[in-house]
Protein backbone atom coordinates (compact mmCIF):
# COMPACT_ATOMS: atom_id res chain seq x y z
CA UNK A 1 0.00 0.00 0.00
CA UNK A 2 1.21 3.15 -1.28
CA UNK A 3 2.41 6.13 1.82
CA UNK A 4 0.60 9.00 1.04
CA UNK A 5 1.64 10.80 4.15
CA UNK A 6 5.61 9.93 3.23
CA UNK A 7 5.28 10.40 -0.79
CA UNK A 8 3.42 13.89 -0.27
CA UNK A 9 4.84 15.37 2.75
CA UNK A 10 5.28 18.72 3.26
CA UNK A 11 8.20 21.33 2.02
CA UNK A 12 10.05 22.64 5.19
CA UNK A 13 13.08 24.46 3.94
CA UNK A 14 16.62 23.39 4.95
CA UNK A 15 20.16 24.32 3.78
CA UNK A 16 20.01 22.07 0.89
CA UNK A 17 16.26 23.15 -0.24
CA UNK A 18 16.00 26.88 1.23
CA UNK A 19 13.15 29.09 0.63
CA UNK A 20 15.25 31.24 -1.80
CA UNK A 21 14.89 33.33 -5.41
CA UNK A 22 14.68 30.15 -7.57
CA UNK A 23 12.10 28.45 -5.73
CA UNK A 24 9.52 31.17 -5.45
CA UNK A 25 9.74 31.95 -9.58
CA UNK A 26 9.24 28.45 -9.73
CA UNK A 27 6.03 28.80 -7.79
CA UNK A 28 4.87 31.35 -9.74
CA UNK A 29 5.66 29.92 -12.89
CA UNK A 30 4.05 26.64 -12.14
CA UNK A 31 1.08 27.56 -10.07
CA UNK A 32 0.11 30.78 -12.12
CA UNK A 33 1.60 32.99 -14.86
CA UNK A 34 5.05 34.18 -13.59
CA UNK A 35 5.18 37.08 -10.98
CA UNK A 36 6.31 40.81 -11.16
CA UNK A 37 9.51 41.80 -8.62
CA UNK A 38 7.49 43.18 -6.41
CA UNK A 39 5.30 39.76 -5.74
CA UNK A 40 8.39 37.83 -6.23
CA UNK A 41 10.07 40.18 -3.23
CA UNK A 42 6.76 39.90 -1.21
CA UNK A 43 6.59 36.16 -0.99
CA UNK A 44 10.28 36.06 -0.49
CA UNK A 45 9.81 38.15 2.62
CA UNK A 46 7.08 35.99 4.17
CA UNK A 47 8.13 32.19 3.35
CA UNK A 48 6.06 29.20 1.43
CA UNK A 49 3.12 29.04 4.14
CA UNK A 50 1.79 32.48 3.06
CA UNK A 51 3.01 32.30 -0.64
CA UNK A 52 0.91 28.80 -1.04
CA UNK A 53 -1.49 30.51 0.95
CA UNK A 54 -1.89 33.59 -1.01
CA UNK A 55 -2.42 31.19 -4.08
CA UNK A 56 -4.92 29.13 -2.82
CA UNK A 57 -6.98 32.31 -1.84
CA UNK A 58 -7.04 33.74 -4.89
CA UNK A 59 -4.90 36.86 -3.35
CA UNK A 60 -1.28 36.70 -5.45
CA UNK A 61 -1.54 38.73 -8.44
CA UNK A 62 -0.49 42.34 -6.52
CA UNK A 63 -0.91 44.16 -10.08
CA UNK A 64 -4.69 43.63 -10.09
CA UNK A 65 -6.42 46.93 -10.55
CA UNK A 66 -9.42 47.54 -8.45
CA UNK A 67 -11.84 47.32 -11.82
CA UNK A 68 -10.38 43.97 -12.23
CA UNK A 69 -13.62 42.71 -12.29
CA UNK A 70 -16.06 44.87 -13.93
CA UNK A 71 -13.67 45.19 -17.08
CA UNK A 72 -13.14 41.54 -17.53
CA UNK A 73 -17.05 41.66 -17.40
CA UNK A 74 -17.23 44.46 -19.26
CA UNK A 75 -15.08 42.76 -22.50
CA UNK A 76 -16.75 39.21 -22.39
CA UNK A 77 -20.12 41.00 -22.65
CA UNK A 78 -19.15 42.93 -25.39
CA UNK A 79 -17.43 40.22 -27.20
CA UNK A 80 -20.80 37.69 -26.53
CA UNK A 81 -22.86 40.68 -27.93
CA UNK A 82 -21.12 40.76 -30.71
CA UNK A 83 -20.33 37.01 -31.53
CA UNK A 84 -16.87 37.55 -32.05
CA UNK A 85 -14.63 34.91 -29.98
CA UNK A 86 -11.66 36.58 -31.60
CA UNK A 87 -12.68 39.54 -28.05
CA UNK A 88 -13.72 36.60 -26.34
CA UNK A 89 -10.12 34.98 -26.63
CA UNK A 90 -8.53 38.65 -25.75
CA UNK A 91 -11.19 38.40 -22.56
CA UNK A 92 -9.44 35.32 -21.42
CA UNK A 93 -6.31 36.30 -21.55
CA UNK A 94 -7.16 40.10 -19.99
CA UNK A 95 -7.89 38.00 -17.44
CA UNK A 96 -4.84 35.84 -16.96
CA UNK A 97 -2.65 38.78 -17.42
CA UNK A 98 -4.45 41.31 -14.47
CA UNK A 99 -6.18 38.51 -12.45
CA UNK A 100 -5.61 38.78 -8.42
CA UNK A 101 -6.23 35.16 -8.96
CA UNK A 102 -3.11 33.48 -11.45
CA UNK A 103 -3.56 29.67 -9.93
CA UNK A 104 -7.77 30.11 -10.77
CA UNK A 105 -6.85 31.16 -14.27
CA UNK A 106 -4.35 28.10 -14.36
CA UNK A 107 -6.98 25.95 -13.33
CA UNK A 108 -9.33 27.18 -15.80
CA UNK A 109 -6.89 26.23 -18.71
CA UNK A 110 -6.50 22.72 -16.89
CA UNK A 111 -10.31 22.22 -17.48
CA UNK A 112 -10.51 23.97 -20.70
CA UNK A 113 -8.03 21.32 -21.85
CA UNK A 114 -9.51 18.56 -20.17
CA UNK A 115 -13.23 19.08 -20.91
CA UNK A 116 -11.73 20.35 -24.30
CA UNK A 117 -14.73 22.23 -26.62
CA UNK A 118 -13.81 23.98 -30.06
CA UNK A 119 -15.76 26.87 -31.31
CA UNK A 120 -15.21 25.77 -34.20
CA UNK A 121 -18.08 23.41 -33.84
CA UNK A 122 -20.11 25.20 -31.44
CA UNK A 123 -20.27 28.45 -33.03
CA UNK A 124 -21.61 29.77 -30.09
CA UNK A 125 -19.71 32.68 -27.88
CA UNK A 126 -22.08 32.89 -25.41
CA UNK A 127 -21.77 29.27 -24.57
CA UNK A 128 -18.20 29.33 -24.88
CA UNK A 129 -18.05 32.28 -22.21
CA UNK A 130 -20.53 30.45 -19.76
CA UNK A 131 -18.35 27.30 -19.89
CA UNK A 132 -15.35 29.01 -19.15
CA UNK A 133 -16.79 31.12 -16.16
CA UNK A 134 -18.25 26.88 -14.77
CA UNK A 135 -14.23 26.16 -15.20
CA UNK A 136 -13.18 28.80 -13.19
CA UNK A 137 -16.25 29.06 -10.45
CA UNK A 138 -15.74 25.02 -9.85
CA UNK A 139 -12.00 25.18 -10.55
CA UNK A 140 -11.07 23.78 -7.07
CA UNK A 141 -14.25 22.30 -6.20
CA UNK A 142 -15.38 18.93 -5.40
CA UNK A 143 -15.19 17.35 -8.39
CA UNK A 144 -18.85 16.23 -8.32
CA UNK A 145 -19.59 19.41 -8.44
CA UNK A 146 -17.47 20.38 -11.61
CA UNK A 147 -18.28 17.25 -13.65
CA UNK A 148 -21.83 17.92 -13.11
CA UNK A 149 -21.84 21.21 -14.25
CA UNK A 150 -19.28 20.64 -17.07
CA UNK A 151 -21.47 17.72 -18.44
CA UNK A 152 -24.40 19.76 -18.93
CA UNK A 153 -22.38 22.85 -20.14
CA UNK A 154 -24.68 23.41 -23.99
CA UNK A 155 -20.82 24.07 -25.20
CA UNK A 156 -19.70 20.28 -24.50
CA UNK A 157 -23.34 18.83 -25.49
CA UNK A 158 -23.16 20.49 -28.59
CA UNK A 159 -19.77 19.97 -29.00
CA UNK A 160 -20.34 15.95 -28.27
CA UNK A 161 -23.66 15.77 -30.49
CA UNK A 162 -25.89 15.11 -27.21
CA UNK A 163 -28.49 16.78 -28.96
CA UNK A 164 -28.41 13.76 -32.07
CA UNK A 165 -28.56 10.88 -29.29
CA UNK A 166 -32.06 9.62 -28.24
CA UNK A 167 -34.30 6.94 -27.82
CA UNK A 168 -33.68 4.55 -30.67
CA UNK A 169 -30.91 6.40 -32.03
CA UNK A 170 -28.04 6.45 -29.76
CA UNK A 171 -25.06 8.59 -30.25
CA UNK A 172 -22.39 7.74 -28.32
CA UNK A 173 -19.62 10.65 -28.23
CA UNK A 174 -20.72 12.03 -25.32
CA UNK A 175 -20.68 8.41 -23.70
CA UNK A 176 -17.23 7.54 -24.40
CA UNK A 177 -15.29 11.10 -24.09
CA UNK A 178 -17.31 10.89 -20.29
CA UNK A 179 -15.21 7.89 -19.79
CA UNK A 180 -12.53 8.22 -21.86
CA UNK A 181 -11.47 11.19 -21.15
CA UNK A 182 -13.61 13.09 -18.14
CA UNK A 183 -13.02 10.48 -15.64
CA UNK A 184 -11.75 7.04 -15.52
CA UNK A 185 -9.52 6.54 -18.82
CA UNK A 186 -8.82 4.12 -21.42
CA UNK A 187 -8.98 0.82 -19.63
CA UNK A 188 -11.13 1.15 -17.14
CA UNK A 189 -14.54 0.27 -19.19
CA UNK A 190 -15.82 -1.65 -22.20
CA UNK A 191 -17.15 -1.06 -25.10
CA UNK A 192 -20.76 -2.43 -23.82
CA UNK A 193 -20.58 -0.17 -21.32
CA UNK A 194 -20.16 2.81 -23.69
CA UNK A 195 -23.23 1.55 -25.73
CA UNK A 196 -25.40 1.39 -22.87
CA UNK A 197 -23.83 4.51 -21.25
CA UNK A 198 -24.91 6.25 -24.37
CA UNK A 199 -28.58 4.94 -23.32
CA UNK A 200 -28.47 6.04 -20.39
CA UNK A 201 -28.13 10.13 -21.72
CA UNK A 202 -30.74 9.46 -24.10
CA UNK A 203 -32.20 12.55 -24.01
CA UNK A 204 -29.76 15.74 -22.93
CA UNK A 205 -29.73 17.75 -25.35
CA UNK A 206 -29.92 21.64 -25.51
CA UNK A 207 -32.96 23.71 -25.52
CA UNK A 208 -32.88 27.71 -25.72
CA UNK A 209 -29.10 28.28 -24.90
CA UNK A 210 -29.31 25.97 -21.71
CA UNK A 211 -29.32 22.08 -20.46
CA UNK A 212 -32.61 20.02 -20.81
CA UNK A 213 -33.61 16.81 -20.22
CA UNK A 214 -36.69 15.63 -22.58
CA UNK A 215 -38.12 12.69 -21.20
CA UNK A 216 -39.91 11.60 -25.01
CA UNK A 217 -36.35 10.75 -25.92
CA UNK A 218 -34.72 8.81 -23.07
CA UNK A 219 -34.44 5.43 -23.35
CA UNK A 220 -35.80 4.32 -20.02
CA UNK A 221 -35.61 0.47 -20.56
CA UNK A 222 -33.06 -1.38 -18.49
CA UNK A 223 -29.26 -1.27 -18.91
CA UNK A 224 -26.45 -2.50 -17.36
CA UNK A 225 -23.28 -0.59 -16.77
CA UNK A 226 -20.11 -1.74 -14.79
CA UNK A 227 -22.02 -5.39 -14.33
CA UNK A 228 -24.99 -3.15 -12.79
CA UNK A 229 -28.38 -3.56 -13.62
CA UNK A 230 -31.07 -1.00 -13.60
CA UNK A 231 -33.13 1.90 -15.63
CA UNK A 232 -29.97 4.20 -15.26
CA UNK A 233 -30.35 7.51 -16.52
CA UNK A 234 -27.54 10.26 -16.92
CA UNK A 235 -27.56 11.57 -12.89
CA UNK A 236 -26.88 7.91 -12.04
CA UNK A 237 -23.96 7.48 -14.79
CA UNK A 238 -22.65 10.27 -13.30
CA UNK A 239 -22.76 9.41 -10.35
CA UNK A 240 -21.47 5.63 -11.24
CA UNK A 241 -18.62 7.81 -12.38
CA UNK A 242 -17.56 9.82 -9.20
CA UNK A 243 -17.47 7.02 -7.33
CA UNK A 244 -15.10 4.80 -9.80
CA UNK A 245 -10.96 4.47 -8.68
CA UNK A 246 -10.19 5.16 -11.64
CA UNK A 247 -11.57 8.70 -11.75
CA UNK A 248 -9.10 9.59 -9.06
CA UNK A 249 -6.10 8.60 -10.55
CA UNK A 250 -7.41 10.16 -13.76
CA UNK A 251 -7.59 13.37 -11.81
CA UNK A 252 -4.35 12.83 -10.21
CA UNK A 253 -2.55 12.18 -13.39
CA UNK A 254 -4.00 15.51 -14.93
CA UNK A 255 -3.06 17.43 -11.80
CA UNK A 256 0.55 16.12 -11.88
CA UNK A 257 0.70 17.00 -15.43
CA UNK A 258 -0.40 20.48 -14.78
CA UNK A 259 2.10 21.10 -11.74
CA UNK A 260 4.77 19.03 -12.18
CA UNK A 261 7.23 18.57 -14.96
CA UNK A 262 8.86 15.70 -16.69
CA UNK A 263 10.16 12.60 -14.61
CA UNK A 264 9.73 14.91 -11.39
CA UNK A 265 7.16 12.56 -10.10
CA UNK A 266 6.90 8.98 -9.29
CA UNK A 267 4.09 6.57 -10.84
CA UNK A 268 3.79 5.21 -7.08
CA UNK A 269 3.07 9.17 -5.91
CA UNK A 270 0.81 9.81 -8.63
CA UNK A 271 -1.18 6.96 -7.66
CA UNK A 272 -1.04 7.71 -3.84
CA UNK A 273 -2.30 11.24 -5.05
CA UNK A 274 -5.45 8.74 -6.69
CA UNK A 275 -6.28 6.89 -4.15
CA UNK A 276 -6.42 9.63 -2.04
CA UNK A 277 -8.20 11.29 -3.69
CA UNK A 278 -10.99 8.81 -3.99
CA UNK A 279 -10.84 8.16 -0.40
CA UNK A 280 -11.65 12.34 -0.26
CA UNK A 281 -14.38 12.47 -2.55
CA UNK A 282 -12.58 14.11 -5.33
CA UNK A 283 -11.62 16.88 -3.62
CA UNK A 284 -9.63 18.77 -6.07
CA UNK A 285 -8.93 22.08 -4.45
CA UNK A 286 -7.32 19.37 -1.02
CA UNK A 287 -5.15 17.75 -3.70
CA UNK A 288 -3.85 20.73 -5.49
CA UNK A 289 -2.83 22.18 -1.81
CA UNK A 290 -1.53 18.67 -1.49
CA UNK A 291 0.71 19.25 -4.22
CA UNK A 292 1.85 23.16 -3.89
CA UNK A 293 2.97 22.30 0.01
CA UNK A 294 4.62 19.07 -1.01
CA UNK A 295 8.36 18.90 -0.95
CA UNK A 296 8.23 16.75 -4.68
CA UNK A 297 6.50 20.43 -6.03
CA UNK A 298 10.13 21.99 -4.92
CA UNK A 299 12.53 19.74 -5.14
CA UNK A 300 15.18 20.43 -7.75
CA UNK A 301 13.78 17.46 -10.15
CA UNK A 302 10.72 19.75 -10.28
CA UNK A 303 12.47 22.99 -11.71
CA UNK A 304 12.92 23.63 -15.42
CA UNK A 305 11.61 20.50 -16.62
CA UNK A 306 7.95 21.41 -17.94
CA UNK A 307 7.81 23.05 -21.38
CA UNK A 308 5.58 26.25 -20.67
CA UNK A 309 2.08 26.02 -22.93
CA UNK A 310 1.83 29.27 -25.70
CA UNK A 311 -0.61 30.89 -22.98
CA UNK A 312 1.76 30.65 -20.32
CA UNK A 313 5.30 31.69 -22.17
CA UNK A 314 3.25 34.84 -23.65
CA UNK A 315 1.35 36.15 -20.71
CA UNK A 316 3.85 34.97 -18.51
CA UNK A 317 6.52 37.35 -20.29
CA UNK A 318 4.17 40.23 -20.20
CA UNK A 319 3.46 39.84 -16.50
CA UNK A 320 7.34 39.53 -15.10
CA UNK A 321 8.15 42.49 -17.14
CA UNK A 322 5.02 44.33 -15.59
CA UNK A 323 3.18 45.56 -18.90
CA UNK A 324 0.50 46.89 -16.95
CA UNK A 325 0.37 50.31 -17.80
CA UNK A 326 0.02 50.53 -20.90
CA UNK A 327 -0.77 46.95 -21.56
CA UNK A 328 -0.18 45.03 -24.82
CA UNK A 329 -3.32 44.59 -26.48
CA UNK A 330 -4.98 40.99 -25.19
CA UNK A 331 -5.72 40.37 -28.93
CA UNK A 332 -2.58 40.60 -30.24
CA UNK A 333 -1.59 38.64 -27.30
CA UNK A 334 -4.63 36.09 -27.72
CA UNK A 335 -3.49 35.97 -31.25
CA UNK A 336 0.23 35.05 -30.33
CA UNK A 337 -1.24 31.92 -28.75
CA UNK A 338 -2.94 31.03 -31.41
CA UNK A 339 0.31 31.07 -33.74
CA UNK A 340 2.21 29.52 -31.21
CA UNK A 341 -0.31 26.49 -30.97
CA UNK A 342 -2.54 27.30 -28.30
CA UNK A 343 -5.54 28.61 -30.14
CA UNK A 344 -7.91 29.42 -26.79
CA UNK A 345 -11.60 28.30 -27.47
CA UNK A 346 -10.19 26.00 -30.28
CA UNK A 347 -8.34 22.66 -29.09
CA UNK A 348 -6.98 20.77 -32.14
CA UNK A 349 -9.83 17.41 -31.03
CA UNK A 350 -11.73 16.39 -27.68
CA UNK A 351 -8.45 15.12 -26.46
CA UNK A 352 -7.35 18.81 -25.91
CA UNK A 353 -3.30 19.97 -26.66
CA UNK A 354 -0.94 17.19 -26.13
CA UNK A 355 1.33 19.34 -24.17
CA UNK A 356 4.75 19.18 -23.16
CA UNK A 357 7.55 18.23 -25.74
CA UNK A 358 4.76 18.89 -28.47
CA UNK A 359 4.99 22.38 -27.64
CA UNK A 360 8.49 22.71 -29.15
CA UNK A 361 9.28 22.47 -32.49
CA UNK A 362 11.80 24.64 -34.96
CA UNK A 363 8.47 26.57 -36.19
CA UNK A 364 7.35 26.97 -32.90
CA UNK A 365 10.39 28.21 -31.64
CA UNK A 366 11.21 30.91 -34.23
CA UNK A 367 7.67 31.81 -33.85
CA UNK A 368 8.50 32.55 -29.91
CA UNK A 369 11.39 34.61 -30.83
CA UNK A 370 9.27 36.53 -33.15
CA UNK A 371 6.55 36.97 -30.42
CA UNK A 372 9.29 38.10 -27.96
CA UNK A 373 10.77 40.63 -30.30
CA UNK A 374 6.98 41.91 -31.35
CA UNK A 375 6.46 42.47 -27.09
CA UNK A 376 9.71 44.49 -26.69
CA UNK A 377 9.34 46.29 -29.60
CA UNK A 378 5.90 48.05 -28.53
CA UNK A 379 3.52 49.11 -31.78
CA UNK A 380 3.32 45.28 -33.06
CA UNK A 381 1.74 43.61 -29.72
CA UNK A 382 -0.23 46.75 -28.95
CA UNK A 383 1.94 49.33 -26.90
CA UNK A 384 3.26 52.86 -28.45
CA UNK A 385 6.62 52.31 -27.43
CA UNK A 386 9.40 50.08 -27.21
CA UNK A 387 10.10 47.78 -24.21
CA UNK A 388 12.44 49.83 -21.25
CA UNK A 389 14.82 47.32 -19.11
CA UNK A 390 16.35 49.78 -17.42
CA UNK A 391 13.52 51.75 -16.46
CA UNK A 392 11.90 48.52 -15.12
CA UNK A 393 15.70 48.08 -13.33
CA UNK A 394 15.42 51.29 -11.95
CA UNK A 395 11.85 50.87 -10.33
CA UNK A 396 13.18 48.74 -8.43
CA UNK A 397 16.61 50.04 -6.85
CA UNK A 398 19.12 48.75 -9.80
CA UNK A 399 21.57 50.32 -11.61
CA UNK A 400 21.09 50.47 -15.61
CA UNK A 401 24.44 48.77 -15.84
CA UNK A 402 22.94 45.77 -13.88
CA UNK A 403 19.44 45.94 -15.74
CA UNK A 404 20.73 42.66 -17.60
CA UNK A 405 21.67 40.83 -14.19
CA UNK A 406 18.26 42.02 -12.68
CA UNK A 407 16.07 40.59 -15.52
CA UNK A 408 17.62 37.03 -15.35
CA UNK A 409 16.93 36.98 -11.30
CA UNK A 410 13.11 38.19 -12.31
CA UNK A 411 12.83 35.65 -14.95
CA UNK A 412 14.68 32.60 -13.83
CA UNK A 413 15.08 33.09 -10.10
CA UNK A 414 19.01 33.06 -10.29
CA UNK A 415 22.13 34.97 -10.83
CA UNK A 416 23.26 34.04 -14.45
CA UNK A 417 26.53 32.61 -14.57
CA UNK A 418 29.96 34.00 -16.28
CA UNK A 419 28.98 33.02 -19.86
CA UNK A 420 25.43 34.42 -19.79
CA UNK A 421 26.82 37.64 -17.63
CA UNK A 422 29.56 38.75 -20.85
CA UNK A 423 26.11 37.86 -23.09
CA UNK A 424 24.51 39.66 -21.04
CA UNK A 425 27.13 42.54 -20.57
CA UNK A 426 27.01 43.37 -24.18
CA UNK A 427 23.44 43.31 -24.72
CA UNK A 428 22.04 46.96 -24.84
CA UNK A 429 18.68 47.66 -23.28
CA UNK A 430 15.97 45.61 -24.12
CA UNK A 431 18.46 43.42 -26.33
CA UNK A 432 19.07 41.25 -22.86
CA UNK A 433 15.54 40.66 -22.41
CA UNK A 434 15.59 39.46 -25.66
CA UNK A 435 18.39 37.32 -25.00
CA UNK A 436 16.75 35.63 -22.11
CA UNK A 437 13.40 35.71 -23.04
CA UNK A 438 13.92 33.58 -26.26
CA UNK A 439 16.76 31.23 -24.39
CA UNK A 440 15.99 27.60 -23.53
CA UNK A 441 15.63 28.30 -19.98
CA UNK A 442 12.75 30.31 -20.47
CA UNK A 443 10.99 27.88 -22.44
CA UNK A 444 10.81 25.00 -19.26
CA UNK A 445 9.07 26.14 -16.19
């Protein structure tokens, strides 16, 4: 029997694993969307208890303005009014880039990617927009609670053809991405039970922009699922669901994909992190404290070894080199993504963005350096002027000299060594941003 207790124990730092520069970036990095000097001082200062906590509360991201909330309302209404997800996408990542809340926004993407739904099929903003506010209001909830609401999101229905399955007719996409993919993985059920699963939602479909159940097109004759017998309707699949293993170490597997980077994690912790789970009742929001306290989410094998998604290397830049005021614009920014292979309301399939090592290729990487040079130039992501490094140096008590030095602390939580110090010693201005922005080290969280 796997030791939870002992595989997920708590980070206490030491004199081999102290509480220092590197292991706060990494926090921010991997729990959110980078931090600004001042959050990365602040957290510093008061040690991993209130840095974890801060996260977990929603209470990290100092830059927030106070309108935070009414302008990110403001732009998805606008862009819903006007059916444009091109706004809807620049919404989103408004969001991530000024949110007091970077690990919610994480989260969010977690779900978008797991309960993955293209626009390009749904065609529908509005439904779009309400599925990603579900992701983000159940983002550490109870899982029961988010797979209820996500399964009866009219984005995924339409996306999964519920509409087409009923009485007579079955359909079973919905069926087998709810197993598949939702919640217990490939394995863990048969192809009978996807047939009869697909019986059993007979009948969901979508009726004036919101969930309905029509009773005329259920299938209400007897079914067996998991070697159970019974009239089983879509509540009770559901339900069948939750209370499966395998949903919890389908959970625990996305989690440690999310927060954890290659080879940093055992198979035997990932399924303690199951198990546990199961034993909690899902509780997603216990496991991913679980995991930001745990000594595996800082240990060394943990840092620079996750390939950062689009979303997170190009809001991530913007945010540690606080482009606040002015901002880029979020739809040249949402755009970026896009080219760099994370098109936001459009996942390549139902099985989401493959992640990791896919996010790298030769294409993909000239396409980062061109993104980084169109940020620090200014006019081609959106802001009048040109990127200022030592003006940013400045702010906060360095010398313009040592503007080069400062920027690789902010972005990679060390002092560079003697060959990137003469790289960076010749670099002028923004060039060293540049340099470091578009460098390997950069690319892995």
């Amino acid at each position: 029997m796997n030791d939870f207790a002992s595989l997920w124990a708590g980070y206490e730092p030491d004199d081999k694993k102290p509480w220092d520069l590197g292991r706060v970036v990494h926090l921010h990095r991997r729990a959110g969307f980078a931090a600004t000097w001042g959050e990365v001082q602040r957290d510093l200062k008061d040690g991993p208890k209130a840095s974890v906590d801060r996260l977990l509360t929603g209470k990290a991201g100092a830059a927030s303005p106070p309108e935070f909330a009414a302008t990110a309302d403001l732009l998805a209404d606008a862009a819903v009014a006007a059916g444009d997800i091109g706004r809807l996408k620049a919404w989103w990542v408004y969001r991530m880039l000024f949110t007091p809340d970077p690990l919610g926004e994480k989260l969010t993407l977690l779900w978008h990617n797991h309960f993955a739904t293209s626009n390009a099929k749904v065609q529908n903003p509005a439904a779009m927009r309400r599925q990603n506010d579900a992701f983000r209001k159940h983002g550490k909830a109870p899982f029961a609670e988010m797979l209820n609401a996500a399964v009866r999101e009219p984005a995924l229905l339409t996306y999964l053809d519920a509409p087409s399955n009923r009485k007579g007719h079955a359909n079973e996409n919905l069926a087998r991405e709810l197993m598949e993919l939702f919640t217990l993985g490939i394995g863990n059920y048969t192809e009978a039970d996807v047939k009869e699963v697909a019986r059993a939602l007979t009948g969901w479909t979508v009726e004036d922009g919101a969930f309905a159940e029509v009773a005329a097109r259920h299938d209400d004759g007897e079914k067996t699922i998991f070697d159970k017998k019974g009239k089983w309707a879509g509540a009770d699949v559901v339900t069948m669901l939750l209370e499966h293993p395998a949903t919890g170490q389908r959970l625990a597997t996305r989690l440690c994909e999310a927060f954890f980077g290659e080879k940093a994690v055992s198979a035997e912790a990932v399924k303690s992190l199951g198990e546990e789970l199961h034993r909690r009742k899902l509780d997603v929001g216990w496991a991913v404290e679980a995991v930001l306290r745990s000594k595996l989410f800082f240990a060394d094998a943990n840092r620079r070894t996750r390939v950062l998604s689009p979303a997170e290397f190009v809001v991530g830049a913007a945010r540690a080199l606080e482009m606040f005021d002015p901002a880029p614009s979020t739809l040249a920014l949402a755009d970026w993504c896009g080219r760099l292979g994370q098109d936001l309301f459009e996942p390549p399939n139902v099985g989401g963005w493959a992640g990791g090592r896919s996010w790298v290729s030769p294409r993909t990487m000239i396409g980062r350096a061109n993104f980084v040079s169109a940020l620090l130039d200014g006019p081609s992501a959106g802001r009048r002027g040109p990127f200022d490094l030592a003006e940013l140096a400045a702010r906060h008590g360095t010398k313009p000299e040592d503007a080069g030095v400062f920027c690789a602390r902010l972005l990679y939580g060390a002092d560079p060594d003697d060959a990137w110090r003469k790289r960076l010693a010749t670099a002028k201005g923004r060039e060293a941003a540049a340099l470091l922005l578009t460098a390997p080290e950069w690319q892995i969280g």
